[in-house]
Every structure is written in structure tokens, then in C-alpha cells.
N, C-alpha and C. Protein backbone atom coordinates (compact mmCIF):
# COMPACT_ATOMS: atom_id res chain seq x y z
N UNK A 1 0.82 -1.20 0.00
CA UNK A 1 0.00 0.00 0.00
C UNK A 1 0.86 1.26 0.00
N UNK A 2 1.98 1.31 1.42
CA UNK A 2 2.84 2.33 0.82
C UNK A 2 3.55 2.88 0.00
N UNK A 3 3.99 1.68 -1.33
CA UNK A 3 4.32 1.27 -2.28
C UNK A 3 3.70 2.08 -3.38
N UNK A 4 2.05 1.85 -2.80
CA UNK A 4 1.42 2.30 -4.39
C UNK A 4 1.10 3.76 -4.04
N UNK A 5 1.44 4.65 -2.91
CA UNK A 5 1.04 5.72 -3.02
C UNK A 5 2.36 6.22 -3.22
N UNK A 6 3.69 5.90 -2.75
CA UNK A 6 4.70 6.64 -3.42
C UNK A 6 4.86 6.74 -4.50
N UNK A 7 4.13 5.89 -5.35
CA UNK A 7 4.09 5.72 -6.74
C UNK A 7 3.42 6.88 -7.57
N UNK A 8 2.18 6.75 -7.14
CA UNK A 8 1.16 7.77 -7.20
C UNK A 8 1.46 9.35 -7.05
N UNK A 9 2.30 9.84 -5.51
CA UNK A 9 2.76 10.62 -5.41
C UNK A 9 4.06 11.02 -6.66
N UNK A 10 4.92 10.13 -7.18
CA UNK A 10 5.59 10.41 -7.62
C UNK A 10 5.18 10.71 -9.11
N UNK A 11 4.34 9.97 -9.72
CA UNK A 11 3.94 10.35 -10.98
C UNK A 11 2.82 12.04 -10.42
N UNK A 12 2.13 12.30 -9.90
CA UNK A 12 1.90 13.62 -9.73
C UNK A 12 2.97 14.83 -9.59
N UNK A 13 3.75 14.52 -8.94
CA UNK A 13 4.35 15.08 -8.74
C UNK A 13 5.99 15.21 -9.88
N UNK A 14 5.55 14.14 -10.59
CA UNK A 14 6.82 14.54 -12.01
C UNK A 14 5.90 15.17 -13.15
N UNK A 15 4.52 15.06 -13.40
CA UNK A 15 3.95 15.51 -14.03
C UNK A 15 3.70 17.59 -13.62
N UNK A 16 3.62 17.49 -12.49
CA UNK A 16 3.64 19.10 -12.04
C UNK A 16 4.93 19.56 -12.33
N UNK A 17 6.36 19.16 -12.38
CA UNK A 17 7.30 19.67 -13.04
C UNK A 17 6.99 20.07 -14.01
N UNK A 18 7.00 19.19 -15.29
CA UNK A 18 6.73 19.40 -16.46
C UNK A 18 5.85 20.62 -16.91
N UNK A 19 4.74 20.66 -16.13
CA UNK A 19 4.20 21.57 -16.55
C UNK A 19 4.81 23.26 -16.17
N UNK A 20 5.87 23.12 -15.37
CA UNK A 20 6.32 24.47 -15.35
C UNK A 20 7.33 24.98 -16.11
N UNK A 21 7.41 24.27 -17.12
CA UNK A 21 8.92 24.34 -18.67
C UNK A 21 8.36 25.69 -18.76
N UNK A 22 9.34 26.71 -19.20
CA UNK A 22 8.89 27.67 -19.54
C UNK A 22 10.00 27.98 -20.89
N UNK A 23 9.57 28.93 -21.59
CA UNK A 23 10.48 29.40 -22.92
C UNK A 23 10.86 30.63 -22.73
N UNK A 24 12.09 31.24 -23.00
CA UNK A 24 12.72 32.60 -23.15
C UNK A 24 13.00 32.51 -24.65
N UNK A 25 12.31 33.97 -25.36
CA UNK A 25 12.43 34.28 -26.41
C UNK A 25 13.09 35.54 -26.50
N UNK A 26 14.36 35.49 -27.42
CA UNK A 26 15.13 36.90 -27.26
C UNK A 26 15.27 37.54 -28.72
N UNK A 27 15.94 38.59 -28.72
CA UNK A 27 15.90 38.63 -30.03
C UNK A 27 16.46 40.54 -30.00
N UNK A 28 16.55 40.99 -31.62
CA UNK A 28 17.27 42.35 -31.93
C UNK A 28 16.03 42.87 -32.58
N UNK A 29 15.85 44.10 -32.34
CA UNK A 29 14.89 44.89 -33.39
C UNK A 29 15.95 45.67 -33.97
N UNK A 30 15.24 45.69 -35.41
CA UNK A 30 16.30 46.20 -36.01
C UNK A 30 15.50 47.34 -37.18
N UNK A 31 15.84 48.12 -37.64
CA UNK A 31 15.32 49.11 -38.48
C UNK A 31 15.17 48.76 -39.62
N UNK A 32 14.09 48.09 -40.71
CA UNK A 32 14.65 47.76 -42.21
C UNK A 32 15.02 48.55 -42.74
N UNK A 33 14.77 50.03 -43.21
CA UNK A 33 15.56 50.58 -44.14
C UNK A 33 17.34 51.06 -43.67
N UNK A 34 17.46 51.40 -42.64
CA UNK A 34 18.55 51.38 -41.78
C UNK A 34 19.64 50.30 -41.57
N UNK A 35 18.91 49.60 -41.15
CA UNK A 35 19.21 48.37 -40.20
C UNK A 35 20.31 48.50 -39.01
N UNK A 36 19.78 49.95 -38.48
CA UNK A 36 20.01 50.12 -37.28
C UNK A 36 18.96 49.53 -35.97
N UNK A 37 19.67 49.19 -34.85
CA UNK A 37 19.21 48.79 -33.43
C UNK A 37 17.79 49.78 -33.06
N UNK A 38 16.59 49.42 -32.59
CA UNK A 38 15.61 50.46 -32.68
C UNK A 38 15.40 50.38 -30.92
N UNK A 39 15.90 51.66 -30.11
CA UNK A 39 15.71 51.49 -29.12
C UNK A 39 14.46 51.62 -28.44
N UNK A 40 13.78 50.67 -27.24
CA UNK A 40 12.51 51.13 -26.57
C UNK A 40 11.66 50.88 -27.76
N UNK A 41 11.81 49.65 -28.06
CA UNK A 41 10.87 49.68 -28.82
C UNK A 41 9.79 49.10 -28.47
N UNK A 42 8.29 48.33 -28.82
CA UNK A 42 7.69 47.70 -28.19
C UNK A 42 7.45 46.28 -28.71
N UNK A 43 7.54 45.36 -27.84
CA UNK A 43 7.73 43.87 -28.87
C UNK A 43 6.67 43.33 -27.99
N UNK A 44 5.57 42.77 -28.55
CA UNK A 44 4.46 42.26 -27.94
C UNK A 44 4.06 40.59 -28.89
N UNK A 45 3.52 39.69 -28.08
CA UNK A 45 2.77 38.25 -28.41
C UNK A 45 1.57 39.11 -28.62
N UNK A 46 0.76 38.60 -29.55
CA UNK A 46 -0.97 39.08 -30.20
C UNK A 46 -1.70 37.70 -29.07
N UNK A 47 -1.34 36.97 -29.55
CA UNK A 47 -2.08 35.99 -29.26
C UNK A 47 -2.19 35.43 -27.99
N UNK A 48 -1.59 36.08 -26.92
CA UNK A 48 -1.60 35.75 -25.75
C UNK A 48 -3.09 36.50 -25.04
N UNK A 49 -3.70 36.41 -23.58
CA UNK A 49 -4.29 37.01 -22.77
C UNK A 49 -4.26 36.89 -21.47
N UNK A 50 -3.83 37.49 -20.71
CA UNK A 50 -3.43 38.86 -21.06
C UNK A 50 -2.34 38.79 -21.82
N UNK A 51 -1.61 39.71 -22.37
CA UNK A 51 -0.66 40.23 -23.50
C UNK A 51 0.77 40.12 -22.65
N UNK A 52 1.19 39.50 -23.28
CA UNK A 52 2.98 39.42 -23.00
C UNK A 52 3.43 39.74 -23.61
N UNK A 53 4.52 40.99 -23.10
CA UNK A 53 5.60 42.01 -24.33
C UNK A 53 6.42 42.57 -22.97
N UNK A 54 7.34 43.07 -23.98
CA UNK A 54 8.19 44.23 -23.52
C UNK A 54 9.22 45.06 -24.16
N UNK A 55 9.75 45.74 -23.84
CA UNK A 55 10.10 46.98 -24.56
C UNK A 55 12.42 46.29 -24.69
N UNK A 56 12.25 47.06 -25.94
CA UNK A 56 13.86 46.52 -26.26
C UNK A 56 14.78 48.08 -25.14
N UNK A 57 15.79 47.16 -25.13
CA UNK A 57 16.82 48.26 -24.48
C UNK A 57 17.57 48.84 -25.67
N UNK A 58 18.81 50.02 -24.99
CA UNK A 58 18.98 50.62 -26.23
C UNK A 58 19.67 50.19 -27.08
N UNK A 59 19.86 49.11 -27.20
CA UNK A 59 21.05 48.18 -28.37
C UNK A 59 19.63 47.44 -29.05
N UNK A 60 18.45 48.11 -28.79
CA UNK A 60 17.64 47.21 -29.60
C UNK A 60 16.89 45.81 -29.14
N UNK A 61 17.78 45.20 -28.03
CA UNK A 61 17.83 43.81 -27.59
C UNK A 61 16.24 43.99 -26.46
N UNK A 62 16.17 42.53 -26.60
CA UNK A 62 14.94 42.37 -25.65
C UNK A 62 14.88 41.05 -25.64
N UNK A 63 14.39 40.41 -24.74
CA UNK A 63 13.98 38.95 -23.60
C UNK A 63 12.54 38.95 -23.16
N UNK A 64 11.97 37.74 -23.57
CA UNK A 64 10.75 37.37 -22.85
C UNK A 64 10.35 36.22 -22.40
């Protein structure tokens, strides 16, 4: 019996890991006609709700 709940416990509890994978998406904004670094810029997901974005630093660069 103790057997089958450590079991139990353990598949719950490897499955709740998993679900906390998360992704970092990075990346350069860049100017097309330029193709200079565009600082403060605003980089937003559409398809999220609520909306996940954020703004590039001044080399352009940004992390989400």
C-alpha cells in the first residue's frame, strides 16, 4: 500500500514539473531601411491574454 502511493505521489508530482517548462524568447529589433538597433521599442505576443511584451533596451535587444 505504501508502495502504491509513493508511486502515485511520484507520478503527480513529475507531471507538475513538467508543466512548469517555460520558454525565453530573445531577439534584436532592427530598423529595415537602416538596419540600425531600434531602441525602446515595443515587442508584444498578439495571441496571448493577457498580452505578453516588452520593450527593447537601447542596443535594440529584448527577452521574454
Amino acid at each position: 500500500m505504501i508502495r502504491a502511493i509513493f508511486l502515485l505521489f511520484l507520478v503527480l508530482f513529475t507531471s507538475h514539473l513538467y508543466s512548469q517548462i517555460t520558454q525565453t524568447v530573445r531577439g534584436t529589433v532592427v530598423d529595415n531601411a537602416s538596419n540600425l538597433p531600434m531602441a525602446f521599442a515595443t515587442v508584444v505576443f498578439l495571441d496571448t491574454d493577457p498580452l505578453i511584451g516588452t520593450t527593447t533596451d537601447d542596443s535594440g535587444n529584448f527577452s521574454i
